[in-house]
PDB file of N, CA and C in Angstrom:
ATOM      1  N   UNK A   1     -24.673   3.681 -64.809  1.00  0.00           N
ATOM      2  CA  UNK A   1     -24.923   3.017 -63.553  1.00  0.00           C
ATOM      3  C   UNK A   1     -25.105   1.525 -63.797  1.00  0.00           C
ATOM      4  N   UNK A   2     -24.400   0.791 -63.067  1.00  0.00           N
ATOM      5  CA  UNK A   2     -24.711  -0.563 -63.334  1.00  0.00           C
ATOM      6  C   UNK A   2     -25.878  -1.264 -61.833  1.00  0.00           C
ATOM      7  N   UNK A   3     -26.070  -2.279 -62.556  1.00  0.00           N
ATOM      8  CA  UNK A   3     -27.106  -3.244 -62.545  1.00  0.00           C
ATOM      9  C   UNK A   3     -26.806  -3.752 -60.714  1.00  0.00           C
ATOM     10  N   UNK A   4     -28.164  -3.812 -60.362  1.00  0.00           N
ATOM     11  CA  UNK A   4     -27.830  -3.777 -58.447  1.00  0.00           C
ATOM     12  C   UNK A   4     -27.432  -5.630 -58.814  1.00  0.00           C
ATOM     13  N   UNK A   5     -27.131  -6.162 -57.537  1.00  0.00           N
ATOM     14  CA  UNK A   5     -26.676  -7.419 -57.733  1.00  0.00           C
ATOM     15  C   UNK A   5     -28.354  -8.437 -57.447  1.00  0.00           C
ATOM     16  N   UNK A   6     -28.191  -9.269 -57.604  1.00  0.00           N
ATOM     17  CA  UNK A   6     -29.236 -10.011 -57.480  1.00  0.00           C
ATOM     18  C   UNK A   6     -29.526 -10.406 -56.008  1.00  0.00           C
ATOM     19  N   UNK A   7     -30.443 -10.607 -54.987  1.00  0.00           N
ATOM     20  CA  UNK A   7     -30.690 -11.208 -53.653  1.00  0.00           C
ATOM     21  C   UNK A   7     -29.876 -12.083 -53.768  1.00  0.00           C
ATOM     22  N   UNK A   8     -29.060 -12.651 -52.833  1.00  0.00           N
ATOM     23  CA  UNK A   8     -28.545 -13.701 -52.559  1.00  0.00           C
ATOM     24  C   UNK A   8     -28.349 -14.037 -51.243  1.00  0.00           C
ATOM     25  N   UNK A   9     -27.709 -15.028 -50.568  1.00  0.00           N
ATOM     26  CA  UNK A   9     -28.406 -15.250 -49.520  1.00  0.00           C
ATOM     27  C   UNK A   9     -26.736 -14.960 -48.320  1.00  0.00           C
ATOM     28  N   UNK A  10     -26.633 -15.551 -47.072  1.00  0.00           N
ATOM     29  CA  UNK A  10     -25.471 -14.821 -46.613  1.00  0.00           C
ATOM     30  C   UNK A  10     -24.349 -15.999 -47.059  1.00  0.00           C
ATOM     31  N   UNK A  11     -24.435 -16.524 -47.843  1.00  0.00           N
ATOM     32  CA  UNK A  11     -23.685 -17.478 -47.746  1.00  0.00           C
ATOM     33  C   UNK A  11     -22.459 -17.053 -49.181  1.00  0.00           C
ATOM     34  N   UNK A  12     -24.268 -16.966 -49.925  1.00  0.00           N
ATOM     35  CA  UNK A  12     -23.404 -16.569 -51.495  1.00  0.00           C
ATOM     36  C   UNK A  12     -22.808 -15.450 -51.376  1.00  0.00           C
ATOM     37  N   UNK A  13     -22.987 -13.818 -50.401  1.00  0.00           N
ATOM     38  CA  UNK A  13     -22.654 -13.552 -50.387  1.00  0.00           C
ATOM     39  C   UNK A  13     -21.153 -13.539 -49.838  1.00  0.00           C
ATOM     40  N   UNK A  14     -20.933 -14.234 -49.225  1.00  0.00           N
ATOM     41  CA  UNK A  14     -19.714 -14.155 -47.985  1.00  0.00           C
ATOM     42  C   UNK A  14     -18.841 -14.929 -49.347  1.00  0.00           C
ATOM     43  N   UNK A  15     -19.209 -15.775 -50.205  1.00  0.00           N
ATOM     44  CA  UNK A  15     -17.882 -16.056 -50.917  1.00  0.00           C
ATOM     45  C   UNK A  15     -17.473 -15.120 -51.653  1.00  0.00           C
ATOM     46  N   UNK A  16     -18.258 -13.885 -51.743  1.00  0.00           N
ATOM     47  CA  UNK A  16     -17.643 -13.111 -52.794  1.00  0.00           C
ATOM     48  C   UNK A  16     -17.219 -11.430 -52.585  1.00  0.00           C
ATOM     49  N   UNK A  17     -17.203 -11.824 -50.789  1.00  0.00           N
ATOM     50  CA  UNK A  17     -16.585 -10.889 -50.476  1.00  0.00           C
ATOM     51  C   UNK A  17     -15.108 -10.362 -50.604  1.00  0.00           C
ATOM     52  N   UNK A  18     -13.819 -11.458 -50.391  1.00  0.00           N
ATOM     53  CA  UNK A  18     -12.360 -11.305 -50.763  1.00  0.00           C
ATOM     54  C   UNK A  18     -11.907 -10.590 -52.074  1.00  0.00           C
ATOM     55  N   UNK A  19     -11.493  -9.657 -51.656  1.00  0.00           N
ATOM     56  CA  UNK A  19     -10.549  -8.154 -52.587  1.00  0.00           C
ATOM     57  C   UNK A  19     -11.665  -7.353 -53.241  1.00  0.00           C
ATOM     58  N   UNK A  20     -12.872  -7.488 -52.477  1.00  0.00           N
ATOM     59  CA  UNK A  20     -13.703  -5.893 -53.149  1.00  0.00           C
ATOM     60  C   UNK A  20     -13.379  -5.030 -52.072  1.00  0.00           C
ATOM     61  N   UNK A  21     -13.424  -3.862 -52.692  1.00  0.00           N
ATOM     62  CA  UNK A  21     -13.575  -2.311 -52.077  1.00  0.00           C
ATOM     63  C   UNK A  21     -15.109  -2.847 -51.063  1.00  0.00           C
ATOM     64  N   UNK A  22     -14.817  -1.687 -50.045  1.00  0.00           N
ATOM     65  CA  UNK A  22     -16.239  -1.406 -48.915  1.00  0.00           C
ATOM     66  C   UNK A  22     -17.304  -1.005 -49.566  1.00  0.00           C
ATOM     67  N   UNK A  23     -17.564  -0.199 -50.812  1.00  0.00           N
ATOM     68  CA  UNK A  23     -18.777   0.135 -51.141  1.00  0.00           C
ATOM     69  C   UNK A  23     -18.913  -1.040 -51.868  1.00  0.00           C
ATOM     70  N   UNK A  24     -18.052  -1.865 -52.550  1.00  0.00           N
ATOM     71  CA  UNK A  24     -18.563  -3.058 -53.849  1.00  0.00           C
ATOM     72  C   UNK A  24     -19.079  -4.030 -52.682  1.00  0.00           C
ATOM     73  N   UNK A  25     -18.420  -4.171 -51.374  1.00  0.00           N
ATOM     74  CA  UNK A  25     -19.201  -4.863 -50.188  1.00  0.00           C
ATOM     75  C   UNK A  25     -20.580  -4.373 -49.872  1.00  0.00           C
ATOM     76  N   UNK A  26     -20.063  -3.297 -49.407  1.00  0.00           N
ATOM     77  CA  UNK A  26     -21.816  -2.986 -49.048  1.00  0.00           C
ATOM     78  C   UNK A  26     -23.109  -3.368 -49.778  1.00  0.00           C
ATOM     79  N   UNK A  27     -22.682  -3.103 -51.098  1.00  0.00           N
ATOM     80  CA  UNK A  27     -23.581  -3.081 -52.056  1.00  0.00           C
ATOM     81  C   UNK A  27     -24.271  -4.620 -52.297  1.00  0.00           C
ATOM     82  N   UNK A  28     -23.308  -5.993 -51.953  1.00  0.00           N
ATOM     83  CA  UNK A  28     -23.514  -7.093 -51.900  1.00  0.00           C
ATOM     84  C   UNK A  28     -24.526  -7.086 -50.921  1.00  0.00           C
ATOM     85  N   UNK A  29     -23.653  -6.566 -49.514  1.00  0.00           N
ATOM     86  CA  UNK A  29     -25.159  -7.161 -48.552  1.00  0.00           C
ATOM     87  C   UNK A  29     -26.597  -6.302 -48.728  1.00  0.00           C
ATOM     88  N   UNK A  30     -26.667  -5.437 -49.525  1.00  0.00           N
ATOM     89  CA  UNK A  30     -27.595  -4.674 -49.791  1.00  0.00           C
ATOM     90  C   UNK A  30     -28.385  -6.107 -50.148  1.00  0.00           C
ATOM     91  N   UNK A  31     -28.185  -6.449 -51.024  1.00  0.00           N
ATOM     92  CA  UNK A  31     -28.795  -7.341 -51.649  1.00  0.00           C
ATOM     93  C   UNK A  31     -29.072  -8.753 -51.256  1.00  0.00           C
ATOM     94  N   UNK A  32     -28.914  -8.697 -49.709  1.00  0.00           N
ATOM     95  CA  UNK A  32     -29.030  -9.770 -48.749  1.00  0.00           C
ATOM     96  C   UNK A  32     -30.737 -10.378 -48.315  1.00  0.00           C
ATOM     97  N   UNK A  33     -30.991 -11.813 -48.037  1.00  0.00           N
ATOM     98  CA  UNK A  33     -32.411 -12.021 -48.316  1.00  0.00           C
ATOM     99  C   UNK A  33     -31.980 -13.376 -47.422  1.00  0.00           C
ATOM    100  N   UNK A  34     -32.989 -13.320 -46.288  1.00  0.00           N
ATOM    101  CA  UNK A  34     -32.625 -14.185 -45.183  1.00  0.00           C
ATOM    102  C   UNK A  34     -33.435 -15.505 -45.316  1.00  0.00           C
ATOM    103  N   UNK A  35     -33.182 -16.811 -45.203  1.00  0.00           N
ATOM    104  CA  UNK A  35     -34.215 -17.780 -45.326  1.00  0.00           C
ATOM    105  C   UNK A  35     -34.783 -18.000 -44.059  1.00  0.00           C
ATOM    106  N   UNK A  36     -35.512 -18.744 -43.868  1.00  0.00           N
ATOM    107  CA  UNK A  36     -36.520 -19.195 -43.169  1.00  0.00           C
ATOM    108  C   UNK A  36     -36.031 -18.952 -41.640  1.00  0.00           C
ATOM    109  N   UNK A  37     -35.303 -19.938 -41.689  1.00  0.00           N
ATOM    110  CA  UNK A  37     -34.465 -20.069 -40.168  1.00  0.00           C
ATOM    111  C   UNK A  37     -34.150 -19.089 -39.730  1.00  0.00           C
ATOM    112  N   UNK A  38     -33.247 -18.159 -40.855  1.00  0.00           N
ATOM    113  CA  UNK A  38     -32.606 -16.940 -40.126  1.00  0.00           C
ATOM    114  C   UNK A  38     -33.995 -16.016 -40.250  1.00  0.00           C
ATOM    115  N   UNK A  39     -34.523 -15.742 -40.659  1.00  0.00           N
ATOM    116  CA  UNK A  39     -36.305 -14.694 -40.580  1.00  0.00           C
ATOM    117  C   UNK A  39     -36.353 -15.444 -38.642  1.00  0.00           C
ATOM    118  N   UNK A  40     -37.002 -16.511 -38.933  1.00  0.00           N
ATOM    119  CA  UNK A  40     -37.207 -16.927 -37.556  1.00  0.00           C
ATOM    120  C   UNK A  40     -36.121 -16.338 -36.056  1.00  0.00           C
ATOM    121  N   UNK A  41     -34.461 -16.949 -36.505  1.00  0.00           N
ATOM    122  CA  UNK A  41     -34.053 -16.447 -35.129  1.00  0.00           C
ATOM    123  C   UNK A  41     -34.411 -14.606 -35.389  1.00  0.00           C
ATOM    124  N   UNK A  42     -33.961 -14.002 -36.306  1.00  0.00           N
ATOM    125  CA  UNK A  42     -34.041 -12.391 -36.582  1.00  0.00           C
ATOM    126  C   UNK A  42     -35.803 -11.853 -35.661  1.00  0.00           C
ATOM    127  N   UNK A  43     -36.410 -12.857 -36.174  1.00  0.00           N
ATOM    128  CA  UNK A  43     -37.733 -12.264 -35.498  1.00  0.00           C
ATOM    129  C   UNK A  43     -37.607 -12.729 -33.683  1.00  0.00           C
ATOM    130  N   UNK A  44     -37.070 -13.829 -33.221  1.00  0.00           N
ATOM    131  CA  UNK A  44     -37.256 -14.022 -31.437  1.00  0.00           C
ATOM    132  C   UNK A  44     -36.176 -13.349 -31.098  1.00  0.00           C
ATOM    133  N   UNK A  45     -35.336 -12.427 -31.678  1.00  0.00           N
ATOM    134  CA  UNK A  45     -34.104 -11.502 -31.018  1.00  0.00           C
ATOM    135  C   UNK A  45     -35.471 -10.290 -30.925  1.00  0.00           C
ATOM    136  N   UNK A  46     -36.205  -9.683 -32.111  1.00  0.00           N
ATOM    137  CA  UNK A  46     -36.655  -8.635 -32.117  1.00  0.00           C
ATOM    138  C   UNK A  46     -37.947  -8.876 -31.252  1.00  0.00           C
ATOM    139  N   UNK A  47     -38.469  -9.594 -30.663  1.00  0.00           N
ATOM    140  CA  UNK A  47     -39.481 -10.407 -29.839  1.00  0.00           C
ATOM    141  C   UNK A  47     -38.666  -9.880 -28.514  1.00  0.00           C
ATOM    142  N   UNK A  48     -37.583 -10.899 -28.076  1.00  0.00           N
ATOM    143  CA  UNK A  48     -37.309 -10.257 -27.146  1.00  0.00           C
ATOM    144  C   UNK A  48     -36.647  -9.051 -26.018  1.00  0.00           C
ATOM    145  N   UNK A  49     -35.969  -8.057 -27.699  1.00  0.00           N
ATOM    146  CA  UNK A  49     -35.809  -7.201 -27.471  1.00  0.00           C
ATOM    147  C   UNK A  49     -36.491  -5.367 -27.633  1.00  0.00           C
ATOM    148  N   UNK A  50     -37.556  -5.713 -28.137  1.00  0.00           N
ATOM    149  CA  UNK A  50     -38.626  -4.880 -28.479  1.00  0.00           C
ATOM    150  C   UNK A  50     -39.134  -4.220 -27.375  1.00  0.00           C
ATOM    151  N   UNK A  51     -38.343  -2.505 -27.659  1.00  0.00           N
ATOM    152  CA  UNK A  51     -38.799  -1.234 -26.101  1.00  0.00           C
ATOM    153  C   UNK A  51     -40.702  -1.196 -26.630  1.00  0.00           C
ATOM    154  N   UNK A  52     -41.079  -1.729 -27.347  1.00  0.00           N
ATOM    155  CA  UNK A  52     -42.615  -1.563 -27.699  1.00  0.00           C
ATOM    156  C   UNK A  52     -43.104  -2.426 -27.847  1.00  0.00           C
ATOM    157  N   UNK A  53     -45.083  -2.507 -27.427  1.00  0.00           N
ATOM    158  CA  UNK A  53     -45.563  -4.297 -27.991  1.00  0.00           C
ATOM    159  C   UNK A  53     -45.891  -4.031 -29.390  1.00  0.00           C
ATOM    160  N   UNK A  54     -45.928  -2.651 -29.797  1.00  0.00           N
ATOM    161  CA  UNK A  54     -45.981  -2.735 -31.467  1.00  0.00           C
ATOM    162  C   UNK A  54     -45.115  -3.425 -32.744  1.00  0.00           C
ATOM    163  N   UNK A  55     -43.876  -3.016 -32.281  1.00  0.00           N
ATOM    164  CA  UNK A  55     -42.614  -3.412 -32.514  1.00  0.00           C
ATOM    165  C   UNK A  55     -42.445  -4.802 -33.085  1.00  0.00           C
ATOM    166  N   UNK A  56     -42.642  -5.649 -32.243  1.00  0.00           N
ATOM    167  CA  UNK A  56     -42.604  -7.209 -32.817  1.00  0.00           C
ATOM    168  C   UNK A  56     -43.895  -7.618 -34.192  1.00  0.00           C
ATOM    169  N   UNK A  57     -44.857  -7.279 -33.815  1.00  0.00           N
ATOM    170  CA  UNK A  57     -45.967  -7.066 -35.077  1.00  0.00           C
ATOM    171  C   UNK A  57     -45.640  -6.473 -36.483  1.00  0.00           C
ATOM    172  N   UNK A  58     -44.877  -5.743 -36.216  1.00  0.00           N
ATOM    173  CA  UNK A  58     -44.948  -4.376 -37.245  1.00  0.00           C
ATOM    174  C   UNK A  58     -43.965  -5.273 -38.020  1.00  0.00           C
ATOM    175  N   UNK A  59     -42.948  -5.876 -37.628  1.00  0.00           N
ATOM    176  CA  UNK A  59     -41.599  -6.315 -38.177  1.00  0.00           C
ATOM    177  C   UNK A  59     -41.980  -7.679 -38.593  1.00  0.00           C
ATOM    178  N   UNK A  60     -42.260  -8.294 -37.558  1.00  0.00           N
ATOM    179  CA  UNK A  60     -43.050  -9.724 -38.444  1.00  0.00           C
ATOM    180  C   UNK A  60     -44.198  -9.573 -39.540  1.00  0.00           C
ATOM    181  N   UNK A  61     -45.075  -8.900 -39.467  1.00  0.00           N
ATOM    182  CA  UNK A  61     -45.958  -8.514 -40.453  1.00  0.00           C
ATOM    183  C   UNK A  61     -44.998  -8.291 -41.852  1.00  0.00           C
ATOM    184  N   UNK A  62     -43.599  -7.481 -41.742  1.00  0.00           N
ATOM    185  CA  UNK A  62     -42.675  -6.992 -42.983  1.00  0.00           C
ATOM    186  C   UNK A  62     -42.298  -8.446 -43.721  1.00  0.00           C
ATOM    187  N   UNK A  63     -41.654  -9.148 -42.449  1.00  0.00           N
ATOM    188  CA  UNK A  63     -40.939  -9.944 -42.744  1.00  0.00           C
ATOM    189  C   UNK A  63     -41.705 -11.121 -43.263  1.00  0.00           C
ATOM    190  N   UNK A  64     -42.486 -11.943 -43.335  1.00  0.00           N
ATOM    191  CA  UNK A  64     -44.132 -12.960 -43.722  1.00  0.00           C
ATOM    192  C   UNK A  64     -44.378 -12.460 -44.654  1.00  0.00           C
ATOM    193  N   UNK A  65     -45.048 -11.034 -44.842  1.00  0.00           N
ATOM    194  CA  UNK A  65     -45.969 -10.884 -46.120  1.00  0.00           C
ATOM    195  C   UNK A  65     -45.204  -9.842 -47.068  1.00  0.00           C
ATOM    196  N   UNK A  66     -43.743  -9.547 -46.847  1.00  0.00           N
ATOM    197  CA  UNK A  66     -42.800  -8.978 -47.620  1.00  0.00           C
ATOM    198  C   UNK A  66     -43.801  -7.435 -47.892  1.00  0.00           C
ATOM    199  N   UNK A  67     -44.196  -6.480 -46.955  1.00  0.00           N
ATOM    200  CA  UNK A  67     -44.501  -5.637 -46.998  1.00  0.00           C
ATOM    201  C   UNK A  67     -43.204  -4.405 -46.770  1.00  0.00           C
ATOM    202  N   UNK A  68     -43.228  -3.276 -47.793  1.00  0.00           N
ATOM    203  CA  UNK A  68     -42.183  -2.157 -47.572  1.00  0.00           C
ATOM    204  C   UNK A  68     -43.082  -1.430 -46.107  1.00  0.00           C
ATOM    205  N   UNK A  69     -41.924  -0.331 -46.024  1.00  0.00           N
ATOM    206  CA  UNK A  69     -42.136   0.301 -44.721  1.00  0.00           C
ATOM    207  C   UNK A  69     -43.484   1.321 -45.230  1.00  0.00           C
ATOM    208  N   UNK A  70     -43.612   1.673 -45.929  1.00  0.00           N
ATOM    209  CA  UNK A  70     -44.722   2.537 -46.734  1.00  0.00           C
ATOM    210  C   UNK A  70     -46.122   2.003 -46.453  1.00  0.00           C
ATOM    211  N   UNK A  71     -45.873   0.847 -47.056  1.00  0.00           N
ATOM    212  CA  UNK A  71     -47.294   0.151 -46.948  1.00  0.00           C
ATOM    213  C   UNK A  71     -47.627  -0.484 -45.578  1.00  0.00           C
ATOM    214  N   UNK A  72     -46.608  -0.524 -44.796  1.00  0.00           N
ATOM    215  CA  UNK A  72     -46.985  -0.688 -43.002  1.00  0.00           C
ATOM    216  C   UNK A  72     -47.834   0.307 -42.647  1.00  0.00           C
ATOM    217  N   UNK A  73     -47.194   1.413 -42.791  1.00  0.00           N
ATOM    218  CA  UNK A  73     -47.646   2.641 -42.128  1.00  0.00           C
ATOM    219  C   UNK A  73     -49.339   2.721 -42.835  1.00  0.00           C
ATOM    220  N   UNK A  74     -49.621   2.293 -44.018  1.00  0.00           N
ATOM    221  CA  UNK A  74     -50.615   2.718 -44.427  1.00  0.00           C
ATOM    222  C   UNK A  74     -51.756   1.654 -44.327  1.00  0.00           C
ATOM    223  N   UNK A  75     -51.387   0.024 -43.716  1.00  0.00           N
ATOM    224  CA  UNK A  75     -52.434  -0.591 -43.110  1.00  0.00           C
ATOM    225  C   UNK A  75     -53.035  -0.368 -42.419  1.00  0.00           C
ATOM    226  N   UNK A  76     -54.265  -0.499 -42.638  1.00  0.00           N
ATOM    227  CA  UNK A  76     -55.319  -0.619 -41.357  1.00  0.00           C
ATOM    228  C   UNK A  76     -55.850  -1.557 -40.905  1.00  0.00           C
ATOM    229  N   UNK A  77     -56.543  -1.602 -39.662  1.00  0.00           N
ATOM    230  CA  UNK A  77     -56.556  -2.486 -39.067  1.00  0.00           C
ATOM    231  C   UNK A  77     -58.189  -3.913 -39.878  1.00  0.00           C
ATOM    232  N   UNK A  78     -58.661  -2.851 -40.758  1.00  0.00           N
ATOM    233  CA  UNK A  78     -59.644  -3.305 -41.690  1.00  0.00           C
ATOM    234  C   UNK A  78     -59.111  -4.462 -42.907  1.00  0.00           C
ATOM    235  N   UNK A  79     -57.653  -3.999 -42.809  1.00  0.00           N
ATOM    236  CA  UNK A  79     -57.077  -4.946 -43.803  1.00  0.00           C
ATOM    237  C   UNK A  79     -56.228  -6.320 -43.305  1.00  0.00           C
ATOM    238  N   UNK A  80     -56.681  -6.478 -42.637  1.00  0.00           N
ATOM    239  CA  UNK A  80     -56.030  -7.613 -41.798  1.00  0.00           C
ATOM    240  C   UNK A  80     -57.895  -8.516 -41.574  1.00  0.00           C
ATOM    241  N   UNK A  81     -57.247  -9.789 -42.581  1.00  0.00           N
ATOM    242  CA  UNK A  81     -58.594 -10.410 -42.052  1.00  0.00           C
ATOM    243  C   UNK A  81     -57.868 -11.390 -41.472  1.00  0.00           C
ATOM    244  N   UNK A  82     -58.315 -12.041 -40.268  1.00  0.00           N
ATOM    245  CA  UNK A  82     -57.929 -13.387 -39.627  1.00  0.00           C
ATOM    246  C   UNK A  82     -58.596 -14.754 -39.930  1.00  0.00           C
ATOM    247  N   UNK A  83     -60.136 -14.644 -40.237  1.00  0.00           N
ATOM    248  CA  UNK A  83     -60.556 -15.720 -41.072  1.00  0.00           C
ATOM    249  C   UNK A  83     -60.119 -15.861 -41.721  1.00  0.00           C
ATOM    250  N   UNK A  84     -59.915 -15.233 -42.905  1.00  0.00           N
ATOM    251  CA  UNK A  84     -59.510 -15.900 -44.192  1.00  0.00           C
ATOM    252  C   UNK A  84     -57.748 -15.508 -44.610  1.00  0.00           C
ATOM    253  N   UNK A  85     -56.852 -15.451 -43.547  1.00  0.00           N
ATOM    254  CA  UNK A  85     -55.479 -15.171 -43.545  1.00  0.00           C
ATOM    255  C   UNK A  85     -54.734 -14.331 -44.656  1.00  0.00           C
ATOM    256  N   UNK A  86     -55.552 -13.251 -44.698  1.00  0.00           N
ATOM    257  CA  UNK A  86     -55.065 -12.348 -46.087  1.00  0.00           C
ATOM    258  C   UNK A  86     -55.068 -11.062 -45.470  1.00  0.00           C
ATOM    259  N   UNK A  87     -54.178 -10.290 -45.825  1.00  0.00           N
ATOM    260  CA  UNK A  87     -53.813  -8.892 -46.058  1.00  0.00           C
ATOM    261  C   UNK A  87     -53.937  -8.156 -47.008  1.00  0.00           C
ATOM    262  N   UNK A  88     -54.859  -7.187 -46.952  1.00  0.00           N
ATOM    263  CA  UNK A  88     -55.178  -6.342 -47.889  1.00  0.00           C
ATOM    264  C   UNK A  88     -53.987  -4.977 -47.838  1.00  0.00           C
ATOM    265  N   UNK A  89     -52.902  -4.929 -49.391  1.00  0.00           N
ATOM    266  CA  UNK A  89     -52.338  -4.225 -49.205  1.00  0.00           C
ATOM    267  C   UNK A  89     -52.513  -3.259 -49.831  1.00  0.00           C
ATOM    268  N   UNK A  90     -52.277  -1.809 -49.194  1.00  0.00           N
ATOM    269  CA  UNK A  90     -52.702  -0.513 -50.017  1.00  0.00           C
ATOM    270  C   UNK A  90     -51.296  -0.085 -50.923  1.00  0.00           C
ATOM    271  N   UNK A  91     -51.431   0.254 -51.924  1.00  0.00           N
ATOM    272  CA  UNK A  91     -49.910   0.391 -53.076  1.00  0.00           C
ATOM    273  C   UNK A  91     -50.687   2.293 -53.494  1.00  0.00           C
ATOM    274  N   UNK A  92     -48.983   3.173 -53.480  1.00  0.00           N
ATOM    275  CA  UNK A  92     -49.307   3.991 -54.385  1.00  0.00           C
ATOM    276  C   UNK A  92     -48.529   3.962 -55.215  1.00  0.00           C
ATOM    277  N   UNK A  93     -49.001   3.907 -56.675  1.00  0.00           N
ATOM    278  CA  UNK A  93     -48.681   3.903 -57.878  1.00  0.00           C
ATOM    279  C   UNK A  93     -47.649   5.314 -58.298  1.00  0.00           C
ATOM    280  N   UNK A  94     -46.905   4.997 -59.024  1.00  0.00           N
ATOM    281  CA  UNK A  94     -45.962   6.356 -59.566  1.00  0.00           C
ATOM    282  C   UNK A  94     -47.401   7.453 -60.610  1.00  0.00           C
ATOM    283  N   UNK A  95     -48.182   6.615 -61.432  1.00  0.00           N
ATOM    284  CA  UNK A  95     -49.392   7.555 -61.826  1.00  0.00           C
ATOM    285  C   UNK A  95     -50.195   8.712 -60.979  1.00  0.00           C
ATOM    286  N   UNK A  96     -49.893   9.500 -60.952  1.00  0.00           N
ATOM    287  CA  UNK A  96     -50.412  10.588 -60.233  1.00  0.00           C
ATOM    288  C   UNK A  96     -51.685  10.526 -59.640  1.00  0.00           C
ATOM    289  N   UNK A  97     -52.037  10.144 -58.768  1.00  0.00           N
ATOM    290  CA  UNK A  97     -53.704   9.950 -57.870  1.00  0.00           C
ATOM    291  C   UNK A  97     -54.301   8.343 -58.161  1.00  0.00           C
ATOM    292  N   UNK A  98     -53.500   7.716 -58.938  1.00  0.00           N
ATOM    293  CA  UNK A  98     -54.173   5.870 -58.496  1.00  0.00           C
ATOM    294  C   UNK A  98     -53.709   5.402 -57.713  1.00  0.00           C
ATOM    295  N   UNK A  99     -54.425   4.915 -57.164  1.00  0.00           N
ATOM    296  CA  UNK A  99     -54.744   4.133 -55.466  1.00  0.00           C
ATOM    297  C   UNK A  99     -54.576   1.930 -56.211  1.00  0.00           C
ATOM    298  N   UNK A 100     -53.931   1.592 -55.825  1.00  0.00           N
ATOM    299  CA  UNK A 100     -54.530   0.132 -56.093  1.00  0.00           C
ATOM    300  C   UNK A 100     -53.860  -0.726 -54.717  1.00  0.00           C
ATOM    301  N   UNK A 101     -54.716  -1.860 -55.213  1.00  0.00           N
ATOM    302  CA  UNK A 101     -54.602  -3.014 -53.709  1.00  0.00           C
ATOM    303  C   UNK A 101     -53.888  -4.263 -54.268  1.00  0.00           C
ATOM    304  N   UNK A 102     -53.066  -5.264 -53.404  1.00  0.00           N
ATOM    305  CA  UNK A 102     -53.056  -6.412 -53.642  1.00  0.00           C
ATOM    306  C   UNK A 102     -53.487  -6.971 -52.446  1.00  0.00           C
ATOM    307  N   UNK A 103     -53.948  -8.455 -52.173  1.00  0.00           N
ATOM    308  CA  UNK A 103     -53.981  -9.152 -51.355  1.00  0.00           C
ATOM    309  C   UNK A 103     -52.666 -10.297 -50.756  1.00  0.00           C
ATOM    310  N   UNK A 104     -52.639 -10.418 -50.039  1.00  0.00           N
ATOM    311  CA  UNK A 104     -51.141 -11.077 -49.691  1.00  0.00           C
ATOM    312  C   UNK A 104     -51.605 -12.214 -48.350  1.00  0.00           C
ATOM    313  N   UNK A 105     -51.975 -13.560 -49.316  1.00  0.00           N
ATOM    314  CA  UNK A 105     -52.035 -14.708 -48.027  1.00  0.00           C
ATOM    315  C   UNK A 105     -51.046 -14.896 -47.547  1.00  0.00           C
ATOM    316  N   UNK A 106     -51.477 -16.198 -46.145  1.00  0.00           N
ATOM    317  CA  UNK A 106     -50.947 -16.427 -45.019  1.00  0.00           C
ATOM    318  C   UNK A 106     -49.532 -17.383 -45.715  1.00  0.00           C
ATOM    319  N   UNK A 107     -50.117 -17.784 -47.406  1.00  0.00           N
ATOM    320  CA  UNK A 107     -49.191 -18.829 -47.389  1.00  0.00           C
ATOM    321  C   UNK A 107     -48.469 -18.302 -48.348  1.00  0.00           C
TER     322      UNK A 107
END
């Protein structure tokens, strides 16, 4: 099995799309990683198209503090401090029954 491609952004990818196969494509944008601007418009499309008021939170929360879908589901609302702009994130480890945390500031 070879080696996934590195993040790159849509740009790098798009030059190196001409004469790959659809899966050697796919596999590029797999590895797609949006900057600033595009996070921003991606988040006021999902702002204003969101059937839920959860919806826009849940996705901006991913997208800011680079949280997987795992560790969404497993925040609580205890881990969200607003004074001090940190997220307490809950991680489960591949070790069978350890629990560990990171913290993840605003900046």
């Amino acid at each position: 099995m070879d080696e996934k491609p590195p993040f790159q952004t849509r740009a790098e990818i798009s030059r190196q799309l001409v004469g790959l196969r659809d899966c050697q494509q796919v596999e590029l944008w797999d590895s797609l990683y949006l900057r600033v601007e595009e996070i921003d418009l991606f988040l006021n499309e999902v702002h204003s198209l969101a059937m839920h008021e959860w919806i826009y939170p849940l996705v901006a929360t991913a997208a800011h503090a680079g949280l997987r879908r795992s560790e969404l589901i497993r925040l609580r609302k205890s881990d969200v401090d607003f004074d001090a702009m940190v997220i307490t994130v809950r991680e489960l480890k591949r070790t069978k029954g350890k629990r560990t945390t990171r913290r993840v500031p605003r900046d």
